[in-house]
Protein backbone atom coordinates (compact mmCIF):
# COMPACT_ATOMS: atom_id res chain seq x y z
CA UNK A 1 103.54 13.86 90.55
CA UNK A 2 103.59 12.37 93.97
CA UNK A 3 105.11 15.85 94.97
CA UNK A 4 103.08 17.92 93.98
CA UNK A 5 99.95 15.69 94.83
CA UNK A 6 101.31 16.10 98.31
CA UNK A 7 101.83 20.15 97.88
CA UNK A 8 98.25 20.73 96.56
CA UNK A 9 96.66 18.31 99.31
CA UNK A 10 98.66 20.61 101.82
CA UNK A 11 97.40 23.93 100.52
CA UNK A 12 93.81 22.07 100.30
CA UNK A 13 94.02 21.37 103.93
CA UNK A 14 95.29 24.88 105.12
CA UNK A 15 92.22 26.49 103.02
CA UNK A 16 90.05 24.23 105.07
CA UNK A 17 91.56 25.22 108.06
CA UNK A 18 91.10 29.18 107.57
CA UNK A 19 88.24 28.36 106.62
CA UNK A 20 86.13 29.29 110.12
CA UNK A 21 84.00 26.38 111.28
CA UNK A 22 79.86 27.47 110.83
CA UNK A 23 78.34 28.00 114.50
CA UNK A 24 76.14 25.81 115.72
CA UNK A 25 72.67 26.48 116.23
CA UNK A 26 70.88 26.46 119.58
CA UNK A 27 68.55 23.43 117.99
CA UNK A 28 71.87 21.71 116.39
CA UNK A 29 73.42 21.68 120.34
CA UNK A 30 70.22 21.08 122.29
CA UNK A 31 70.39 17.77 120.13
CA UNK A 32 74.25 17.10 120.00
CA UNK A 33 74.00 17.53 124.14
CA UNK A 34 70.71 15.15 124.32
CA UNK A 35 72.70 12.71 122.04
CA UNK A 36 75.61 12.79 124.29
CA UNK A 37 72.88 12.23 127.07
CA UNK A 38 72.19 8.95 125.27
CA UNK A 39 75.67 7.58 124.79
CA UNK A 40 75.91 8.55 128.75
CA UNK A 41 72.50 6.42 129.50
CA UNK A 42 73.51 3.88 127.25
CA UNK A 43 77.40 3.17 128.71
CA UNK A 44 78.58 4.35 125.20
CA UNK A 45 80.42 7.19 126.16
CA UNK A 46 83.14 8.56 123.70
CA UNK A 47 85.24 10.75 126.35
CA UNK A 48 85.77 13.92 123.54
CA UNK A 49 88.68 16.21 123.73
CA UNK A 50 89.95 15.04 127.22
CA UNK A 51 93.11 14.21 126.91
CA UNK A 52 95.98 17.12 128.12
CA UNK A 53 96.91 17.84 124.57
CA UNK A 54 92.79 18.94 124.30
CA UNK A 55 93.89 21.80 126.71
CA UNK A 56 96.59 23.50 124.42
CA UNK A 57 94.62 24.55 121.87
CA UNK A 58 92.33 26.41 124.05
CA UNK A 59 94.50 28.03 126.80
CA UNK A 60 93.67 31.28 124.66
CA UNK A 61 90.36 31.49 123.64
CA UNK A 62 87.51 29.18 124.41
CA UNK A 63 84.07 28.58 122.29
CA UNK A 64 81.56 26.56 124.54
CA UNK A 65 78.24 26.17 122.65
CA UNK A 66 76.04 25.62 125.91
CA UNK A 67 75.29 27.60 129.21
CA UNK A 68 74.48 24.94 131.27
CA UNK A 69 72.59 26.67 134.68
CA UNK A 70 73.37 23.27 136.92
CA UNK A 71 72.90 22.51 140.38
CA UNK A 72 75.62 22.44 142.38
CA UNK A 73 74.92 18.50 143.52
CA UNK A 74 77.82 16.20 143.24
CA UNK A 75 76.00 13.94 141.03
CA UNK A 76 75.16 16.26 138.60
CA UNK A 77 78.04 16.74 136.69
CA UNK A 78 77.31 18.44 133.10
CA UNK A 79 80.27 17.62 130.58
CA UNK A 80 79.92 14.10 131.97
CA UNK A 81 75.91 13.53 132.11
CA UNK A 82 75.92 15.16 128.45
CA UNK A 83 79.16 13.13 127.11
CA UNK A 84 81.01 16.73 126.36
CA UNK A 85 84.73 17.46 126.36
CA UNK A 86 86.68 20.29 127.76
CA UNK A 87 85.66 23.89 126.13
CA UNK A 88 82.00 22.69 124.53
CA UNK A 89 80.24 23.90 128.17
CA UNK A 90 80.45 27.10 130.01
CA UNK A 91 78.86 25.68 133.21
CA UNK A 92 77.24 27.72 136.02
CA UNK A 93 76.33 25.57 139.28
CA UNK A 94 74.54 26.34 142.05
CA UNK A 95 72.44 24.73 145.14
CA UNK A 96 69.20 24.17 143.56
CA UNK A 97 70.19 25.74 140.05
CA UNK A 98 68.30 28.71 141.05
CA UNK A 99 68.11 32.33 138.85
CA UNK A 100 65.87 34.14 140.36
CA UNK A 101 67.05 35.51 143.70
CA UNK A 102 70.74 34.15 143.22
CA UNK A 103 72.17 37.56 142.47
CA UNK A 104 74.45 39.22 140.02
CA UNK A 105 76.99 36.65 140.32
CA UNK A 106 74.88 34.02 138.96
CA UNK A 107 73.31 35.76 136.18
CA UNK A 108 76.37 38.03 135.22
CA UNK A 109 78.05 34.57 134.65
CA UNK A 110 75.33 33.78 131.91
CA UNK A 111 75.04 36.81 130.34
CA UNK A 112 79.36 36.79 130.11
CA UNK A 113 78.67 33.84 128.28
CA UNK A 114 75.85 34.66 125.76
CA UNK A 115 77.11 38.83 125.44
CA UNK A 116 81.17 37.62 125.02
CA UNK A 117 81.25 34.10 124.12
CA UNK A 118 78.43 34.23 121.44
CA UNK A 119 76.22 31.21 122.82
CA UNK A 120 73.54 30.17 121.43
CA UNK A 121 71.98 27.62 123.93
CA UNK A 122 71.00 28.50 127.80
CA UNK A 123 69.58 25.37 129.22
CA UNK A 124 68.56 25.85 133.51
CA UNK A 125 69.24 21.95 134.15
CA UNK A 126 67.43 20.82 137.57
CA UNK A 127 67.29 17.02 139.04
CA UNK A 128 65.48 14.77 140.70
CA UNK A 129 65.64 14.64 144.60
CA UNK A 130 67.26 18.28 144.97
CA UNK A 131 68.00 18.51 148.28
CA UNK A 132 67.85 22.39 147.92
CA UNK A 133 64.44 22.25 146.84
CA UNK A 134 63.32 19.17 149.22
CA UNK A 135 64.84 21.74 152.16
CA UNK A 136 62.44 24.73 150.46
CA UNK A 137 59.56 22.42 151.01
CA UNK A 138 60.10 21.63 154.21
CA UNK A 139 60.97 25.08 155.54
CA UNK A 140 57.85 26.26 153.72
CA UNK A 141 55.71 23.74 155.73
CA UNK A 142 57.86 24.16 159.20
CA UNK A 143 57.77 28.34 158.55
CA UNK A 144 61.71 27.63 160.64
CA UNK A 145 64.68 29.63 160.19
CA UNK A 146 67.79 28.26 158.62
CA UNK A 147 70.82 29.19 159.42
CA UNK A 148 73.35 31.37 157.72
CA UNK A 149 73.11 32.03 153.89
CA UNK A 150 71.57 28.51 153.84
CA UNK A 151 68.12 30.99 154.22
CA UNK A 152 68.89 33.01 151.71
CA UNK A 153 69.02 29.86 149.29
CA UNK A 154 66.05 28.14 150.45
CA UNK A 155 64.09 31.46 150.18
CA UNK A 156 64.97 31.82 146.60
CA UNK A 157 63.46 28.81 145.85
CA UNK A 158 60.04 28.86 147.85
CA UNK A 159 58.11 31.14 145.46
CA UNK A 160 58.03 27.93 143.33
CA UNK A 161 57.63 25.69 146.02
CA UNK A 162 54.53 27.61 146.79
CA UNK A 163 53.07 27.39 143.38
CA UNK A 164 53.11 23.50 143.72
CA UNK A 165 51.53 23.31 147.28
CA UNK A 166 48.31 21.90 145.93
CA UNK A 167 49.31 20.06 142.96
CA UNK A 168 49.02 16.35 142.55
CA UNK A 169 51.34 14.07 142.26
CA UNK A 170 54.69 14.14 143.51
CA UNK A 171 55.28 17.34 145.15
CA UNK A 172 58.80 17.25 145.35
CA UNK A 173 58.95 16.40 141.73
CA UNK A 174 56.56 18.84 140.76
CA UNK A 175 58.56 21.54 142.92
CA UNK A 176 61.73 20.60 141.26
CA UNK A 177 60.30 21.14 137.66
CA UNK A 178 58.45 24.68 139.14
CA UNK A 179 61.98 25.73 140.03
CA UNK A 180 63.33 25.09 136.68
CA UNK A 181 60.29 26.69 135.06
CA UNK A 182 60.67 30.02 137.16
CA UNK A 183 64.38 29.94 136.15
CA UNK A 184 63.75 29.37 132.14
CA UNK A 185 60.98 32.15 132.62
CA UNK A 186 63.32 34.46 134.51
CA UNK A 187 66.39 34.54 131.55
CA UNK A 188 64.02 34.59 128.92
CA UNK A 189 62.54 38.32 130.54
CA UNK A 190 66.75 38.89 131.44
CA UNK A 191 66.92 42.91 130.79
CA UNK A 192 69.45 44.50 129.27
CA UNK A 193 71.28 41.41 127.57
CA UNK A 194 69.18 38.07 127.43
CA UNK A 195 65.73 39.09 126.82
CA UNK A 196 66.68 41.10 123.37
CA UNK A 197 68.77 38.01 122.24
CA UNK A 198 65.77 36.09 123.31
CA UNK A 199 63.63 37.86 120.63
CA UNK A 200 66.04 37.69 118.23
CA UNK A 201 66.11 34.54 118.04
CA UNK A 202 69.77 34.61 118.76
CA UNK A 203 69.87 32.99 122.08
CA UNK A 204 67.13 29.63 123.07
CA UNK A 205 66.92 29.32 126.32
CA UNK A 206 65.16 25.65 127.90
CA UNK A 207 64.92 23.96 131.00
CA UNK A 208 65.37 20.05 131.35
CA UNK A 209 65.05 17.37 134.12
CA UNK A 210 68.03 15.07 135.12
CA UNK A 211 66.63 11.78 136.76
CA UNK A 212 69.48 10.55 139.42
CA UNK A 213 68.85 6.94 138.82
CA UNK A 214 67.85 6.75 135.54
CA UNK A 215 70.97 9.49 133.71
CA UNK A 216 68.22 10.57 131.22
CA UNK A 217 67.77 14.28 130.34
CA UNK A 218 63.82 14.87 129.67
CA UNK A 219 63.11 18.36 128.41
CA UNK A 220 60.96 20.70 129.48
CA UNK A 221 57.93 21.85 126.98
């Protein structure tokens, strides 16, 4: 009896495990990342599928559920900020997490990830005290030239700057959430690839606020 409890509990389990896995929803990971978020805020972290033998299983085929469109700043790392283990992201960082005006690269990236990979989620993720957008404000006031590429960045992200000129409040704050705006705005329009699975309802794609000293993720509306 033992035997053949064992035998049918084996055959059970191999059923289960050809049994594909049901893909997350863009809703179901914008909460499973803002959960993580919490854990992260909270010191609770759980450190998923980190350890080496996490690698094996993907070194052919990977299934992230989340663009993450990140700034490049060294404190703004997404698998840890979210609490997410190796293969759940497919993160694209940049200075200043900018779309519009970063070029193919950039946006090839996230439409590799949404045409090939299947994702569901796109979320443009920009932070408090940017210093790419802090430099856009204060080459927009100064009307200087920067040197190099460095130009090229800053003048990506201006267009937003300007919109903010005369808003109240912080204006470095408000210029960092502009940015993330005009980037949201930008994939959701994305021609050929993003903007039909967009209004299909197949792709969601949000913008959200890290704050540097506080680790919380607020979402944009």
């Amino acid at each position: 009896m033992l035997a053949l409890g064992g035998r049918a509990s084996a055959r059970a389990a191999s059923a289960s495990a050809a049994t594909p896995s049901r893909a997350p929803g863009a809703d179901e990971v914008l909460s499973r990342l803002l959960a993580g978020n919490q854990r992260f805020v909270r010191g609770q972290l759980t450190h998923p599928r980190r350890r080496p033998g996490d690698f094996k299983p993907l070194a052919e085929r990977q299934t992230p559920v989340a663009v993450v469109v990140g700034c490049a700043d060294s404190r703004v790392a997404p698998e840890i900020l979210f609490d997410q283990g190796v293969g759940d992201l497919f993160v694209v960082r940049v200075a200043g997490n900018v779309v519009s005006g970063a070029g193919g690269v950039v946006r090839g990236s996230i439409e590799y990830a949404v045409a090939e990979l299947s994702v569901p989620l796109v979320l443009v993720l920009g932070h408090s005290q940017c210093g790419a957008v802090k430099a856009a404000v204060k080459h927009l006031d100064a009307r200087d030239a920067l040197p190099g590429a460095i130009r090229d960045l800053v003048e990506a992200i201006k267009p937003a700057v300007a919109r903010t000129k005369r808003m109240p409040g912080d204006r470095l704050a408000n210029a960092v959430r502009a940015n993330v705006e005009a980037g949201v705005a930008r994939l959701r329009t994305l021609e050929p690839i993003l903007a039909p699975a967009v209004r299909e309802a197949r792709v969601k794609v949000a913008g959200g606020m890290y704050d540097l000293s506080t680790g919380t993720v607020t979402m944009l509306a």
